[in-house]
C-alpha atoms as a PDB file:
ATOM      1  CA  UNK A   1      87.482  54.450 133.447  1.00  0.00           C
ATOM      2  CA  UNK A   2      85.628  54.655 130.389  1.00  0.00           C
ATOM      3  CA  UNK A   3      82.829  52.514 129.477  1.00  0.00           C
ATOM      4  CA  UNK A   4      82.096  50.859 126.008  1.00  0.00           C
ATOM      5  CA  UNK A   5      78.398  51.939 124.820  1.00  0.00           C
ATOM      6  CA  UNK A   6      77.214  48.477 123.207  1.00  0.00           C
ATOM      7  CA  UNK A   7      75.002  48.255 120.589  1.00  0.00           C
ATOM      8  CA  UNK A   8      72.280  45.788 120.098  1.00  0.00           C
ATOM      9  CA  UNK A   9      70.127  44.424 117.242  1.00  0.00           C
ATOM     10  CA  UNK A  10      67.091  42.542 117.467  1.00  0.00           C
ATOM     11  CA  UNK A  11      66.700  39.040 119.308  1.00  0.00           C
ATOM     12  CA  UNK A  12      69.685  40.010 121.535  1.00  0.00           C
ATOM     13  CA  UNK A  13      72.915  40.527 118.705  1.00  0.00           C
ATOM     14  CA  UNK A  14      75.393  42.472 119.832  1.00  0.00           C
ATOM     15  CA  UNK A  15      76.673  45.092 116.581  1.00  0.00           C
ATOM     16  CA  UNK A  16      80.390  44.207 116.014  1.00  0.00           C
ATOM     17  CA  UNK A  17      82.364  45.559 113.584  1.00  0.00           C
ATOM     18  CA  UNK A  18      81.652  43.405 110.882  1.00  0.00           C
ATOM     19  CA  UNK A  19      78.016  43.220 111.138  1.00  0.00           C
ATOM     20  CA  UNK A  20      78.292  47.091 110.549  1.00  0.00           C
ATOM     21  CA  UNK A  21      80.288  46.728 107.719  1.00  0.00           C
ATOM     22  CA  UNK A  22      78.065  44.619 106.383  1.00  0.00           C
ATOM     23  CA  UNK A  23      75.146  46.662 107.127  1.00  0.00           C
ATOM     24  CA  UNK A  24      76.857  49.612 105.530  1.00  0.00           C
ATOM     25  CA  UNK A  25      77.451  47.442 102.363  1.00  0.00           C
ATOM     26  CA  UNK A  26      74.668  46.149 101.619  1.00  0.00           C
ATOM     27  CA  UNK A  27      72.722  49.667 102.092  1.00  0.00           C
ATOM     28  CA  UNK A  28      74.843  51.445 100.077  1.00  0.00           C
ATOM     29  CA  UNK A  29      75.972  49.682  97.307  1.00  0.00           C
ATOM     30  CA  UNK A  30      74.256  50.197  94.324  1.00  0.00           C
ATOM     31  CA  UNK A  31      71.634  46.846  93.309  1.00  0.00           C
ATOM     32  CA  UNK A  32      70.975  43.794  95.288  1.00  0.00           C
ATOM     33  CA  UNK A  33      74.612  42.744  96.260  1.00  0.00           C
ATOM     34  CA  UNK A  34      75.153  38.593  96.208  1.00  0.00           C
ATOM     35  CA  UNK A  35      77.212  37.520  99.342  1.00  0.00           C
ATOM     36  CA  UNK A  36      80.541  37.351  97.730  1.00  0.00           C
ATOM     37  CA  UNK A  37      80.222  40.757  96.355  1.00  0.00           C
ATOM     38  CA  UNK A  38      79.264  42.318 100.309  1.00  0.00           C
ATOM     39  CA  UNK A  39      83.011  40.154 100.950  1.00  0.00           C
ATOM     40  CA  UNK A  40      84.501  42.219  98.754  1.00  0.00           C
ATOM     41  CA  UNK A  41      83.750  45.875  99.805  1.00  0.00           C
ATOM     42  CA  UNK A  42      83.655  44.486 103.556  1.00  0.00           C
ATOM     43  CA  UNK A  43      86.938  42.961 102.836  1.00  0.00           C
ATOM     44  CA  UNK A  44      88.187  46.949 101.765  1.00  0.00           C
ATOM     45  CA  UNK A  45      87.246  48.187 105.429  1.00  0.00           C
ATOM     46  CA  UNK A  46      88.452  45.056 107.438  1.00  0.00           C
ATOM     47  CA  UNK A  47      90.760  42.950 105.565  1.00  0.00           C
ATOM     48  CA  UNK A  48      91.213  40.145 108.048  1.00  0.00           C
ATOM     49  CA  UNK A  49      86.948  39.423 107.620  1.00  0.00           C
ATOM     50  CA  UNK A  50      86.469  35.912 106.203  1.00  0.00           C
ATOM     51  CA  UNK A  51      84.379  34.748 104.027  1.00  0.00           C
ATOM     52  CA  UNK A  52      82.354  32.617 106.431  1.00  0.00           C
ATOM     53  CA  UNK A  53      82.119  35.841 108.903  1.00  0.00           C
ATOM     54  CA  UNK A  54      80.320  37.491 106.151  1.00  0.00           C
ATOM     55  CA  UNK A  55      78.058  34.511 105.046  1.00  0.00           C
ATOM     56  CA  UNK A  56      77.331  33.854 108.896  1.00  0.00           C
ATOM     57  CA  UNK A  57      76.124  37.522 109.552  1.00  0.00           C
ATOM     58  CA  UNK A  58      74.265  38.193 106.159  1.00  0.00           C
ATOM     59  CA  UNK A  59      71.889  35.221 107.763  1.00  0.00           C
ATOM     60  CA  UNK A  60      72.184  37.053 111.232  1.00  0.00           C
ATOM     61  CA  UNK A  61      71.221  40.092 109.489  1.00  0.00           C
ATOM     62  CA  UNK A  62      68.651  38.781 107.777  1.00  0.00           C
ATOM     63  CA  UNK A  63      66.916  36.416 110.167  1.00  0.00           C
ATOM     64  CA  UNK A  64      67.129  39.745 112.628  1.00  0.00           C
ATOM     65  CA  UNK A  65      65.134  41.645 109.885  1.00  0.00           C
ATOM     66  CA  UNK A  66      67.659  44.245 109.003  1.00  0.00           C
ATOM     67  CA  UNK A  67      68.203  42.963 105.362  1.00  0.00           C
ATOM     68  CA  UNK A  68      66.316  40.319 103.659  1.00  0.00           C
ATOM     69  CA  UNK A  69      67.345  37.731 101.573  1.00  0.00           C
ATOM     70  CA  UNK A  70      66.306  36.604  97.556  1.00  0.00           C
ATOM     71  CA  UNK A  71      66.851  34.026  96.847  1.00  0.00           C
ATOM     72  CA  UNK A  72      64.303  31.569  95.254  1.00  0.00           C
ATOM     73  CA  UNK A  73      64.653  31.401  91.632  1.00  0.00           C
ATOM     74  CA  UNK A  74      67.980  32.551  91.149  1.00  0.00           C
ATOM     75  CA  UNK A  75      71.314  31.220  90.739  1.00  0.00           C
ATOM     76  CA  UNK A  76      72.724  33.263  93.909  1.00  0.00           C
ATOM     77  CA  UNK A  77      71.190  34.372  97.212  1.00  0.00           C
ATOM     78  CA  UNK A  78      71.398  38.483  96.781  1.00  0.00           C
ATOM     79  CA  UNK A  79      70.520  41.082  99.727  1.00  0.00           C
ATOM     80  CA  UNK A  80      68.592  43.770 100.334  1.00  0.00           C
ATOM     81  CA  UNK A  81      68.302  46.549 102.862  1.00  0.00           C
ATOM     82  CA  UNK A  82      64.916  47.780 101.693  1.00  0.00           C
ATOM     83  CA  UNK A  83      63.063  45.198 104.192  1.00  0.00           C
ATOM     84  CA  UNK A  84      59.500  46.950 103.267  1.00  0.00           C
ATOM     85  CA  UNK A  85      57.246  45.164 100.991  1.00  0.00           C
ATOM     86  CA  UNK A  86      58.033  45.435  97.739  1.00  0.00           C
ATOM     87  CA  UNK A  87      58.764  43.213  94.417  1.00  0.00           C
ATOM     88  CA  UNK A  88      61.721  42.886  92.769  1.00  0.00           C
ATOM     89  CA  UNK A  89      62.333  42.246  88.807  1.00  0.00           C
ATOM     90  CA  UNK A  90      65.474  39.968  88.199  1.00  0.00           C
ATOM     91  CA  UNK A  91      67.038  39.331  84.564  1.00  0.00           C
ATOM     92  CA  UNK A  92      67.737  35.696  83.328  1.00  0.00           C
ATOM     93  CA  UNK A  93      70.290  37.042  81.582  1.00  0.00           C
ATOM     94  CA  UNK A  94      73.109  38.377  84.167  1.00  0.00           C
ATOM     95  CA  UNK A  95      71.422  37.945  87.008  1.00  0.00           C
ATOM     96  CA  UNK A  96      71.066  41.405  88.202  1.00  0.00           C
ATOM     97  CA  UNK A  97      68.446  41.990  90.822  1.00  0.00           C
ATOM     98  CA  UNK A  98      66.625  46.109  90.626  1.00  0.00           C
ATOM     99  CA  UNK A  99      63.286  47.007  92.790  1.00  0.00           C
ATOM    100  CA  UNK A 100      59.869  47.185  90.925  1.00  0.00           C
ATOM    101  CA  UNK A 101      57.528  50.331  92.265  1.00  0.00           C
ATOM    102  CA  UNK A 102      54.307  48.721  92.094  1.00  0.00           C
ATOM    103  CA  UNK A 103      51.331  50.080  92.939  1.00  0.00           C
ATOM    104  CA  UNK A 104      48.676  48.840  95.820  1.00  0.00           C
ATOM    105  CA  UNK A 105      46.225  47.780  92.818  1.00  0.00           C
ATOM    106  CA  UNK A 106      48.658  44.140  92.585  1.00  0.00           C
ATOM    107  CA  UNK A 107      48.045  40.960  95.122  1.00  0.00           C
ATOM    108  CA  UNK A 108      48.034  42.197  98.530  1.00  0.00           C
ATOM    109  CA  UNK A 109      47.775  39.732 101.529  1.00  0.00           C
ATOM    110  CA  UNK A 110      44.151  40.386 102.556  1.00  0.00           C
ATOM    111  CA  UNK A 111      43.054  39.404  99.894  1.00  0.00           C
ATOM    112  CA  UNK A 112      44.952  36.649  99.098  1.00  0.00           C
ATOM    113  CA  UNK A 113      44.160  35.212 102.621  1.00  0.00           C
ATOM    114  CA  UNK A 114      39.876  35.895 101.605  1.00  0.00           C
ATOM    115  CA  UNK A 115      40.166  33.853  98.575  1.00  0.00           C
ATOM    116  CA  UNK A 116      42.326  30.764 100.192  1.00  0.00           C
ATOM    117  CA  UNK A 117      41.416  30.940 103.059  1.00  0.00           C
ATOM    118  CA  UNK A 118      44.999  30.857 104.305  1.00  0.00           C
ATOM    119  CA  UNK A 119      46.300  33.362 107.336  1.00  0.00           C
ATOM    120  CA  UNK A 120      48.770  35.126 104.760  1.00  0.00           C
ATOM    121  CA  UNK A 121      51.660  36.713 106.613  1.00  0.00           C
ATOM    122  CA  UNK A 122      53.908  37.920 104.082  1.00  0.00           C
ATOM    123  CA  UNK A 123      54.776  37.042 100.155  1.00  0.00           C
ATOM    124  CA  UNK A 124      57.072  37.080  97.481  1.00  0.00           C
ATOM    125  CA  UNK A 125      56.688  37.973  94.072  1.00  0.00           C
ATOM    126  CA  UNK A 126      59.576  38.196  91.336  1.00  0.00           C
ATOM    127  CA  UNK A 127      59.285  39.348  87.926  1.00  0.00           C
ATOM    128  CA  UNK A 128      61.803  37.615  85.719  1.00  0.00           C
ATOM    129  CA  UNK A 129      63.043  38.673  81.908  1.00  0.00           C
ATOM    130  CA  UNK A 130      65.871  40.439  80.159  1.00  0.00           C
ATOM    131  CA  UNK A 131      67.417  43.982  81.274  1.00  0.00           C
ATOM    132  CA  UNK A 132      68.212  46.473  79.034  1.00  0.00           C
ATOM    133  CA  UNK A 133      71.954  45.824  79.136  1.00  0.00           C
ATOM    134  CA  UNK A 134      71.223  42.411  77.972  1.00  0.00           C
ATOM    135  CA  UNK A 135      68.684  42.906  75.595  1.00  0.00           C
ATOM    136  CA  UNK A 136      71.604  44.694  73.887  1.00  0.00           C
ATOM    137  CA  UNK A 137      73.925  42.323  73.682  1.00  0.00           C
ATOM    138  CA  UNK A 138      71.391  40.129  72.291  1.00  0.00           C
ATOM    139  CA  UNK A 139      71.302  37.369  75.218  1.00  0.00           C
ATOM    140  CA  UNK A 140      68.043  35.525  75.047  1.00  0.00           C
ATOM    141  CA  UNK A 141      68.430  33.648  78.474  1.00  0.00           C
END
């Protein structure tokens, strides 16, 4: 009898089939996908997924660490597999979400945390304006 090896994520999830789809999605396609975009190339690989599968485990997912969520500020929740510390620039104009390389000389916790007074365990910072793509096209959201 053969035995099925089982694969676990963090706080206990099993990996099923469409968690690894999603995983796979979301690390692979180009940007900061929004959830109805991972439903769409997940949908190409298993086409009876629903759309309430994929919501469901893109929160899984994220509250397990594997991808984290951004959402404040914008008009969709988008995803990211890059679950480092980093910021993110996103344009008022189409919404597209793209990774800033900072370097350590901006706001780091520590000292954030000397100045308030606060135990800092994380942050967020966004950059918002126009890509180029937009600044073409003359949108001036």
């Amino acid at each position: 009898m053969t035995e099925t090896k089982r694969y676990y994520l963090p706080h206990g999830l099993r990996m099923t089939a469409p968690r690894q789809a999603i995983l796979d999605v979301v690390r692979h396609v180009c940007g900061h996908p929004n959830a109805e975009e991972v439903f769409k190339q997940v949908r190409r690989r298993l086409p009876h997924v629903s759309l309430a599968t994929v919501y469901r485990n893109l929160e899984l997912l994220s509250g397990a660490g594997l991808l984290r969520q951004l959402g404040p500020g914008a008009e969709q929740m988008r995803f990211d597999a890059n679950v480092e510390q980093h910021y993110h620039v996103r344009c008022t104009g189409c919404g597209r979400v793209a990774d800033l390389k900072a370097n350590g000389r901006m706001v780091n916790e520590r000292s954030v945390g000397r100045l308030t007074d606060f135990l800092v365990t994380g942050h967020r910072l966004e950059f918002v304006g126009l890509c180029p793509d937009c600044r073409r096209r003359g949108n001036r959201s």
